[in-house]
Protein backbone atom coordinates (compact mmCIF):
# COMPACT_ATOMS: atom_id res chain seq x y z
CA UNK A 1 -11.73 -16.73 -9.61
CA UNK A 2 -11.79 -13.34 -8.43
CA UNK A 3 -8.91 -10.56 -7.97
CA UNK A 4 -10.07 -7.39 -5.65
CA UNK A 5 -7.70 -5.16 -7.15
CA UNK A 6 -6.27 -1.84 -7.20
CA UNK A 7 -4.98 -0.69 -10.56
CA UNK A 8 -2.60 1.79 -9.29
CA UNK A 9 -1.09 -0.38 -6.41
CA UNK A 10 1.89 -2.23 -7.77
CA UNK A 11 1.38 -5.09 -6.02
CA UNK A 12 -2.21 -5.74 -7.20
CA UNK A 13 -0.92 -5.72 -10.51
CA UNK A 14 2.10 -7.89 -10.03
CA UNK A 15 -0.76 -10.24 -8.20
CA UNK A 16 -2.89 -9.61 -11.57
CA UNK A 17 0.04 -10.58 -13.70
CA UNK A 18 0.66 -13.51 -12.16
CA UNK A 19 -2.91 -15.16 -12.39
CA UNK A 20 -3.05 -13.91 -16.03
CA UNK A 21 0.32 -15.40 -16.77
CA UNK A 22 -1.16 -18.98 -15.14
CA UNK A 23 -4.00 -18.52 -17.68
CA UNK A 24 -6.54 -17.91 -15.34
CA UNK A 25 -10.20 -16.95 -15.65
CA UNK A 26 -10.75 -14.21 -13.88
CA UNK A 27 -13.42 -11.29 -12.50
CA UNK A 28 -11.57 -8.61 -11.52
CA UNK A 29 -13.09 -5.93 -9.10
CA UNK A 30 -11.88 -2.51 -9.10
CA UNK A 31 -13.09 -2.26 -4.99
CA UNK A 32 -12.22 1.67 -4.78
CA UNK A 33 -14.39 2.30 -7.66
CA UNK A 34 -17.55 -0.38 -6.55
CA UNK A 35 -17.03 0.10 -2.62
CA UNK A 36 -17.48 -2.77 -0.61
CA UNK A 37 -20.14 -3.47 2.13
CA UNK A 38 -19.18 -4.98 5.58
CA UNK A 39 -21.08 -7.85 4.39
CA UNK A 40 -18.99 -8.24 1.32
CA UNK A 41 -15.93 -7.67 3.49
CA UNK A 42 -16.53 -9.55 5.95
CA UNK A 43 -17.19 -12.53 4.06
CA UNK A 44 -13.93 -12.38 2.34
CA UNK A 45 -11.79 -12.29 5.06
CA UNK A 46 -13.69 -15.02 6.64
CA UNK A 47 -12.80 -17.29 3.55
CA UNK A 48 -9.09 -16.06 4.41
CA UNK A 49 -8.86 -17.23 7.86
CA UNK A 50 -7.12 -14.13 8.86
CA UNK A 51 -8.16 -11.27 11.25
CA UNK A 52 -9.07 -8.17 10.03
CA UNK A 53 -6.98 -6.27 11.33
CA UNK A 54 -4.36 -8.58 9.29
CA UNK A 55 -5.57 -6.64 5.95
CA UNK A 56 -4.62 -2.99 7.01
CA UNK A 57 -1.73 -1.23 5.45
CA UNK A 58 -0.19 0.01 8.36
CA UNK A 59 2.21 1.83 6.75
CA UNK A 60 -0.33 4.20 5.24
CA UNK A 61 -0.71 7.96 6.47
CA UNK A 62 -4.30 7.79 7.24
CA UNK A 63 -3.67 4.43 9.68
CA UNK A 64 -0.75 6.25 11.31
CA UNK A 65 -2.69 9.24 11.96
CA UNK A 66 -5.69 7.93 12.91
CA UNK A 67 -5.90 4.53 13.65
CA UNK A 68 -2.30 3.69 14.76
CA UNK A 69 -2.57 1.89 18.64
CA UNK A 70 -6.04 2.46 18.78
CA UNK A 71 -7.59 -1.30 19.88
CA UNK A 72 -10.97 -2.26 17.99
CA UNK A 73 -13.00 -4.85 17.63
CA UNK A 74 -12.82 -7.15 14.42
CA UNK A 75 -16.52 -5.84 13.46
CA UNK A 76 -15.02 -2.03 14.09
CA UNK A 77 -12.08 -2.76 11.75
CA UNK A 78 -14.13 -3.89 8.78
CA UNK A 79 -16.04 -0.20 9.27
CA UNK A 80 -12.64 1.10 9.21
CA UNK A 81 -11.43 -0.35 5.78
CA UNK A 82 -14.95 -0.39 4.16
CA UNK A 83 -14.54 3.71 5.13
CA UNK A 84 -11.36 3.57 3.90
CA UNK A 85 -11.07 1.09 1.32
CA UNK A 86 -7.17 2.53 0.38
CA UNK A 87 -6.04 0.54 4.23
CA UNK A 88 -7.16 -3.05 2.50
CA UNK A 89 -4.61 -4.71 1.74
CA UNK A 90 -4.33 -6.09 -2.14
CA UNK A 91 -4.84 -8.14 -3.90
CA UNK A 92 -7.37 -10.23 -2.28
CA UNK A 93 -7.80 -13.44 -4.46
CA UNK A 94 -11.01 -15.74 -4.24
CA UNK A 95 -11.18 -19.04 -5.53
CA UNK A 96 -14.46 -20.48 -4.42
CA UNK A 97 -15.01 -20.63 -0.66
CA UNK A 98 -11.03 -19.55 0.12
CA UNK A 99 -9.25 -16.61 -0.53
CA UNK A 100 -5.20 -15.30 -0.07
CA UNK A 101 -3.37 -11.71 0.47
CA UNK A 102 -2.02 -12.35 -3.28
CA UNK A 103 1.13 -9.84 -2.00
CA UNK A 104 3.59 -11.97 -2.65
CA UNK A 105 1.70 -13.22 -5.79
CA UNK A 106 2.84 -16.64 -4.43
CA UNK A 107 0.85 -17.00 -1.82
CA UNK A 108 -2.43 -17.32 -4.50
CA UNK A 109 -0.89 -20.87 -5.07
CA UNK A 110 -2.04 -21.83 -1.97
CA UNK A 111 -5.91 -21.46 -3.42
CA UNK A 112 -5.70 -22.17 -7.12
C-alpha cells in the first residue's frame, strides 16, 4: 500500500497511524517534498472515482484567494494542485488499482 502524506498535516498522520496500527506495509510518499506530475495525479484520483476538484482544501488561503468560484476543467484542476500541492487533500491511500481520501482514517477500510 501506499500513503501520500503530509507530515505536518494532522490528519495525514492520524491516517498514518491508523494503517500502522492495522499492521500495514506501507510506502509512504512525502508528495510536497517529491512533487507530483499530472500524470501521477491524475492517475490517483482516477483509482478514487472522485473528481478533482473533490481533493482541494477549500478552506485554504491560497484557494480562497485565488481559486475560490473560478470554474475549471478537471484537467485545469490537476495543474492547480500539482502547482500547489498544499490544496490536495490528505492522505491519499492506494491499495492496488483503488485508492480513498484516508480523512476520516475510516474511510481506508473501504480499500484494505
Amino acid at each position: 500500500m501506499k500513503i501520500y502524506h503530509n507530515p505536518r498535516c494532522s490528519k495525514s498522520r492520524k491516517g498514518l497511524q491508523y494503517l500502522e496500527d492495522k499492521g500495514c506495509k506501507l510506502e509512504i510518499i512525502k508528495y510536497l517534498d517529491q512533487g507530483l506530475t499530472e500524470k501521477e495525479l491524475s492517475e490517483l484520483i482516477a483509482k478514487t472515482g472522485k473528481k478533482p476538484f473533490d481533493f482541494v482544501r477549500q478552506h485554504e488561503q491560497d484557494y480562497k484567494e485565488h481559486y475560490k468560484g473560478k470554474v475549471l476543467s478537471d484537467e485545469e484542476w490537476i495543474k492547480v494542485l500539482v502547482e500547489n500541492p498544499k490544496l490536495l487533500h490528505r492522505p491519499i491511500v492506494v491499495n492496488g488499482d483503488k485508492a480513498v481520501l484516508g480523512n476520516p482514517p475510516e474511510n481506508i477500510d473501504g480499500i484494505l
